[in-house]
N, C-alpha and C. Protein backbone atom coordinates (compact mmCIF):
# COMPACT_ATOMS: atom_id res chain seq x y z
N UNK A 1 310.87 254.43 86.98
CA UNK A 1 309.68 254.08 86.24
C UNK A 1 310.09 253.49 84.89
N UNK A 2 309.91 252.30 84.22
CA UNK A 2 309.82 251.91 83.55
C UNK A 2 308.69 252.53 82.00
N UNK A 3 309.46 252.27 81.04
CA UNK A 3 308.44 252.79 80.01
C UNK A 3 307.71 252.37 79.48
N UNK A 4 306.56 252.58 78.57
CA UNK A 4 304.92 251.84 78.50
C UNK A 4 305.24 252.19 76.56
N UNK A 5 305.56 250.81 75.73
CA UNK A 5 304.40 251.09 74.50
C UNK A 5 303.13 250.60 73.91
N UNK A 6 302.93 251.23 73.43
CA UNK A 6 301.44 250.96 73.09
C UNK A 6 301.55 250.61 71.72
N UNK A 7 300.97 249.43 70.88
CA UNK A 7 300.55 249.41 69.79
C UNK A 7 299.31 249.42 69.26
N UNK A 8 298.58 249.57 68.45
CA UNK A 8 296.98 249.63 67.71
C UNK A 8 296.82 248.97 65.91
N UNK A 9 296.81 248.36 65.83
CA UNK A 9 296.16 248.19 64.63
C UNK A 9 294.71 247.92 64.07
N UNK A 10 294.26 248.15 62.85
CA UNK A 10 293.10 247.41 62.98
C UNK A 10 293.14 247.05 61.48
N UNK A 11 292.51 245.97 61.56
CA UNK A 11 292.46 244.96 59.69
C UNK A 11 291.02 245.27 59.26
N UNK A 12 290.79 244.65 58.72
CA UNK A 12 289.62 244.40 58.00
C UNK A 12 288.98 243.78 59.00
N UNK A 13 289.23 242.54 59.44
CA UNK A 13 288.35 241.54 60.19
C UNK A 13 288.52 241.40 62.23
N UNK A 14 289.79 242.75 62.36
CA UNK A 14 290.01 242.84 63.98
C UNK A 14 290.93 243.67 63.78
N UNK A 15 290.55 244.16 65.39
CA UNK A 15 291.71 245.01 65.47
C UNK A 15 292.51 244.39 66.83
N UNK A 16 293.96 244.87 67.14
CA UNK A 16 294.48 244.24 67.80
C UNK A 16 295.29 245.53 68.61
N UNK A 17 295.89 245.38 70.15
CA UNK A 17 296.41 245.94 70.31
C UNK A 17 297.12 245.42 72.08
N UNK A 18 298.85 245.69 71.40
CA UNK A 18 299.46 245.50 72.24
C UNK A 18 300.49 246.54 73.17
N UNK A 19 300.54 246.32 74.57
CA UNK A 19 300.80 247.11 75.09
C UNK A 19 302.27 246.15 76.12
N UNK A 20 303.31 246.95 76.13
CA UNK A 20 304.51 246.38 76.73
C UNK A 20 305.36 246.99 77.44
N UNK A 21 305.76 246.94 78.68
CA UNK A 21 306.39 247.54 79.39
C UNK A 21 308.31 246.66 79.94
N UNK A 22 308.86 247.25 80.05
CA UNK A 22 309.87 246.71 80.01
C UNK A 22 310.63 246.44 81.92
N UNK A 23 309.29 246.20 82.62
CA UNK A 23 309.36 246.36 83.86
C UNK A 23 309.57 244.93 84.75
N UNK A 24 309.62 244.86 85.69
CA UNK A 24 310.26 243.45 86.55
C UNK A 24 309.54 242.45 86.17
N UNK A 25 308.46 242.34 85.46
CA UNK A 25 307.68 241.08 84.55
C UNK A 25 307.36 239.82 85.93
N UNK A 26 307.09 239.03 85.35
CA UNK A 26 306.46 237.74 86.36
C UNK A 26 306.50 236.33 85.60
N UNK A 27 306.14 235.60 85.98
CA UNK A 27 305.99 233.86 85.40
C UNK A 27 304.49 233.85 85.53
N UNK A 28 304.04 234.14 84.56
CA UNK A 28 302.46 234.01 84.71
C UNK A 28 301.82 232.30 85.15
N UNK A 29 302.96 231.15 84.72
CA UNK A 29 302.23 230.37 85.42
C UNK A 29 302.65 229.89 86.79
N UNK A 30 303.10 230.88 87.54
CA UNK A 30 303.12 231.16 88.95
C UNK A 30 301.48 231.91 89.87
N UNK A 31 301.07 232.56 88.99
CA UNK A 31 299.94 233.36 89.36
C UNK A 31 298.68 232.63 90.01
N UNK A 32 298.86 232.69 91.81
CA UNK A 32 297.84 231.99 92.26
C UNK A 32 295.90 231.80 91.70
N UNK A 33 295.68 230.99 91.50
CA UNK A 33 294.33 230.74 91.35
C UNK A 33 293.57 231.85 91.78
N UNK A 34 293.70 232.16 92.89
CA UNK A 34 292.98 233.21 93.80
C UNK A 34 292.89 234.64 93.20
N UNK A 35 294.15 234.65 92.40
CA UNK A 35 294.68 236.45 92.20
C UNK A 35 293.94 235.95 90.42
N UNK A 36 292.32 236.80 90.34
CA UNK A 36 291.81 236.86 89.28
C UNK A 36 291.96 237.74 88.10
N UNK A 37 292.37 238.63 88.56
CA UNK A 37 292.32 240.38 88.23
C UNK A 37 292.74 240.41 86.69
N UNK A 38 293.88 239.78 86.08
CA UNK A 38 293.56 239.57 84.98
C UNK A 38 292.64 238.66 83.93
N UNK A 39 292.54 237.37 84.69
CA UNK A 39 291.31 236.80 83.87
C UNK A 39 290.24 237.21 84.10
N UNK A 40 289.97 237.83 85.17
CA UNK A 40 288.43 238.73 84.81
C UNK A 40 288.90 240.10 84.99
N UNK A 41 289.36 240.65 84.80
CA UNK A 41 289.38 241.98 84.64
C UNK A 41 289.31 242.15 82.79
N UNK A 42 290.42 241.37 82.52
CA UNK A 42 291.06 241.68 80.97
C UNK A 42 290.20 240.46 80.01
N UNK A 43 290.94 239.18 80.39
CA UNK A 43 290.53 238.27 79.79
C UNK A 43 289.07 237.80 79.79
N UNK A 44 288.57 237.91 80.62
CA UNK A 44 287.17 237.72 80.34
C UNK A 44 285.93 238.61 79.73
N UNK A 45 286.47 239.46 79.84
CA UNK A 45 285.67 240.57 79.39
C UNK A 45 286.03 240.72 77.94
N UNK A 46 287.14 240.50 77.25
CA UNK A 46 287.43 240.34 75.49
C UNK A 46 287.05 239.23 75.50
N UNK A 47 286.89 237.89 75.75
CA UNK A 47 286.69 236.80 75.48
C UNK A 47 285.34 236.03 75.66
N UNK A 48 284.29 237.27 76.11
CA UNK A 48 282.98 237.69 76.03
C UNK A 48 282.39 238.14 74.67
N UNK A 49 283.33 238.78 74.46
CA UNK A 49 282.84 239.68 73.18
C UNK A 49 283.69 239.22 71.83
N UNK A 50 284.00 237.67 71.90
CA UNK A 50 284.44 237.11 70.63
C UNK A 50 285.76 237.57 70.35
N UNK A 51 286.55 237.68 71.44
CA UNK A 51 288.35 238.13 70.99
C UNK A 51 289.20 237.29 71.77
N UNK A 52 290.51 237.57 71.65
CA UNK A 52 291.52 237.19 72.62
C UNK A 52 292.17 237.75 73.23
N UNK A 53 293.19 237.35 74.21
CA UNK A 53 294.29 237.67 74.93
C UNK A 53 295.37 236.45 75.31
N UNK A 54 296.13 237.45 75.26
CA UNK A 54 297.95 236.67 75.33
C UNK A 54 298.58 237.34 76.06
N UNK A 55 299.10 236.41 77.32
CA UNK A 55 299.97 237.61 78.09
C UNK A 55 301.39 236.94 78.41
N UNK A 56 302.39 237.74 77.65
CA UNK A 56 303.85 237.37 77.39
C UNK A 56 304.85 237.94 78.95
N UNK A 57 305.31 237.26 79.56
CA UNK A 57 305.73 237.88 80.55
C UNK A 57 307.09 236.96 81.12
N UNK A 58 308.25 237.87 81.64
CA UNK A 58 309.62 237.14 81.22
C UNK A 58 309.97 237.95 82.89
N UNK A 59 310.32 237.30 84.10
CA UNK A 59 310.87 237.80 85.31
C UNK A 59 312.34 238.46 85.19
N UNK A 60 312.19 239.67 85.33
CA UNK A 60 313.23 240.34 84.97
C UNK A 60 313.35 241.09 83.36
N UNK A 61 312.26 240.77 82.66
CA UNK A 61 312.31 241.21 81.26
C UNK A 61 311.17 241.90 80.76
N UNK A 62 310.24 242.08 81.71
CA UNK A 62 308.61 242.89 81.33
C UNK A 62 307.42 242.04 80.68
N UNK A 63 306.61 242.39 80.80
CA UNK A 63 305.29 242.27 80.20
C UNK A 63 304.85 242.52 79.14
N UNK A 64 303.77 241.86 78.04
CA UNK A 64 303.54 242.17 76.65
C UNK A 64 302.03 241.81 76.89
N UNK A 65 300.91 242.68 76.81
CA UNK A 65 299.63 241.83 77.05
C UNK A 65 299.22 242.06 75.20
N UNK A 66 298.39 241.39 74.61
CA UNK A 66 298.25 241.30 73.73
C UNK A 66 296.74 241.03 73.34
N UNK A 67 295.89 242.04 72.93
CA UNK A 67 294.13 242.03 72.77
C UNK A 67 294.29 241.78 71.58
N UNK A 68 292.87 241.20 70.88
CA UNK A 68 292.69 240.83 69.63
C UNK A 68 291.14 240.94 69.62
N UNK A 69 290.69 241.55 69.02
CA UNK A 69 289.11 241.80 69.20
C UNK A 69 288.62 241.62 67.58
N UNK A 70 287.42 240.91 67.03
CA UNK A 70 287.28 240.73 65.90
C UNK A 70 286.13 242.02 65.58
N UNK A 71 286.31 242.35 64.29
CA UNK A 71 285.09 243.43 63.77
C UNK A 71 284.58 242.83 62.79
N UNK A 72 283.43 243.77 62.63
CA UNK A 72 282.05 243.38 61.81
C UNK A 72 283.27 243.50 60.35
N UNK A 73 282.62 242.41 59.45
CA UNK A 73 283.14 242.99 58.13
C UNK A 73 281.86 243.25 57.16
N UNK A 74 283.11 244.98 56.35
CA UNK A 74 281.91 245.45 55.48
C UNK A 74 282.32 244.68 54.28
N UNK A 75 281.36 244.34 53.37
CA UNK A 75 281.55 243.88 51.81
C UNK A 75 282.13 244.84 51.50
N UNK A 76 282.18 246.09 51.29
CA UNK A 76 282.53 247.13 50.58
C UNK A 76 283.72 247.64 51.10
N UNK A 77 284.05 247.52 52.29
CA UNK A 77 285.36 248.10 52.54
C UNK A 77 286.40 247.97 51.59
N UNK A 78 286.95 248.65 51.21
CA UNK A 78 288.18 248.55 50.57
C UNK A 78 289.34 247.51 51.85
N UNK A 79 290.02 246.71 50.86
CA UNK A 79 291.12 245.71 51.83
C UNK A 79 292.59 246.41 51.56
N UNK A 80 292.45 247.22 51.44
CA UNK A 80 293.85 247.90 51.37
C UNK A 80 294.64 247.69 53.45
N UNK A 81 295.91 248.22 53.03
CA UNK A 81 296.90 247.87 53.82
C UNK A 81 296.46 248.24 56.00
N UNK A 82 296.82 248.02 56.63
CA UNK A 82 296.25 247.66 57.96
C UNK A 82 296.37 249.44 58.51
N UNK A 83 295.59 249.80 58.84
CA UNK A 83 295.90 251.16 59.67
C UNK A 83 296.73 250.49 61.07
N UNK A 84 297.81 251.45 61.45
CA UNK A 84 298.66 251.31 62.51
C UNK A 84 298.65 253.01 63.49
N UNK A 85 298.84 252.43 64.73
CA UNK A 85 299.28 253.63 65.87
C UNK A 85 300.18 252.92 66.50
N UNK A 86 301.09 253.70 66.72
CA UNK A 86 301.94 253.27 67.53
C UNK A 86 302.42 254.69 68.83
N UNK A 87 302.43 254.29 69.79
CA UNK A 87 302.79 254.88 70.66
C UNK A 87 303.71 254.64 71.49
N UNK A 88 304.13 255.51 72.26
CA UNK A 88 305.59 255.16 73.38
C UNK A 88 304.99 256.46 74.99
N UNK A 89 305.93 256.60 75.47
CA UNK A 89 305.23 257.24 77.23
C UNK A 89 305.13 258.50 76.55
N UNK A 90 305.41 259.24 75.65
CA UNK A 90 305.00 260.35 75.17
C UNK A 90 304.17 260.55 74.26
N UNK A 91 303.03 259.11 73.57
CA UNK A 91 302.53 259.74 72.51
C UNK A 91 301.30 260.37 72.98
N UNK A 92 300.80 260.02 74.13
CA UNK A 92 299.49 260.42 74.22
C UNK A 92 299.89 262.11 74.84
N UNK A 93 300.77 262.64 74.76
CA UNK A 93 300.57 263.68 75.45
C UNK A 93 300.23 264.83 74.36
């Protein structure tokens, strides 16, 4: 089994979060037309709701999918520095 991290941030104006596994990866522009599952599973459904996705993927070198979702901004928020999570196959436990 290959291992899973997770990243989280969120800014002022989005939050973002990437997740990467270091597993047999693919050539995403190999991925038949037919096989949807990530553009509508992932990608369409953030890209509904005013965000993105990026999916980094190296055959033989793993996967990096990459969300970007924008948030409401408050006037008042303070703009101080980005809250971060970071995780690895043990943080959620």
């Amino acid at each position: 089994m290959s291992s899973i991290d997770l990243y989280a941030e969120t800014e002022r104006d989005q939050v973002s979060i990437f997740v990467r596994d270091r597993g047999v990866g693919f050539d995403p522009d190999s991925v038949p037309e037919d096989r949807q599952g990530l553009a509508k599973s992932i990608r369409a459904r953030v890209e509904r709701r005013g965000g993105r996705v990026e999916v980094r993927s190296t055959p033989g070198k793993g996967t990096e999918v990459r969300i970007h979702m924008p948030r409401p901004v408050d006037p008042a928020a303070d703009d101080s520095a980005p809250e971060e999570v970071a995780g690895g196959p043990d943080a959620m436990s």
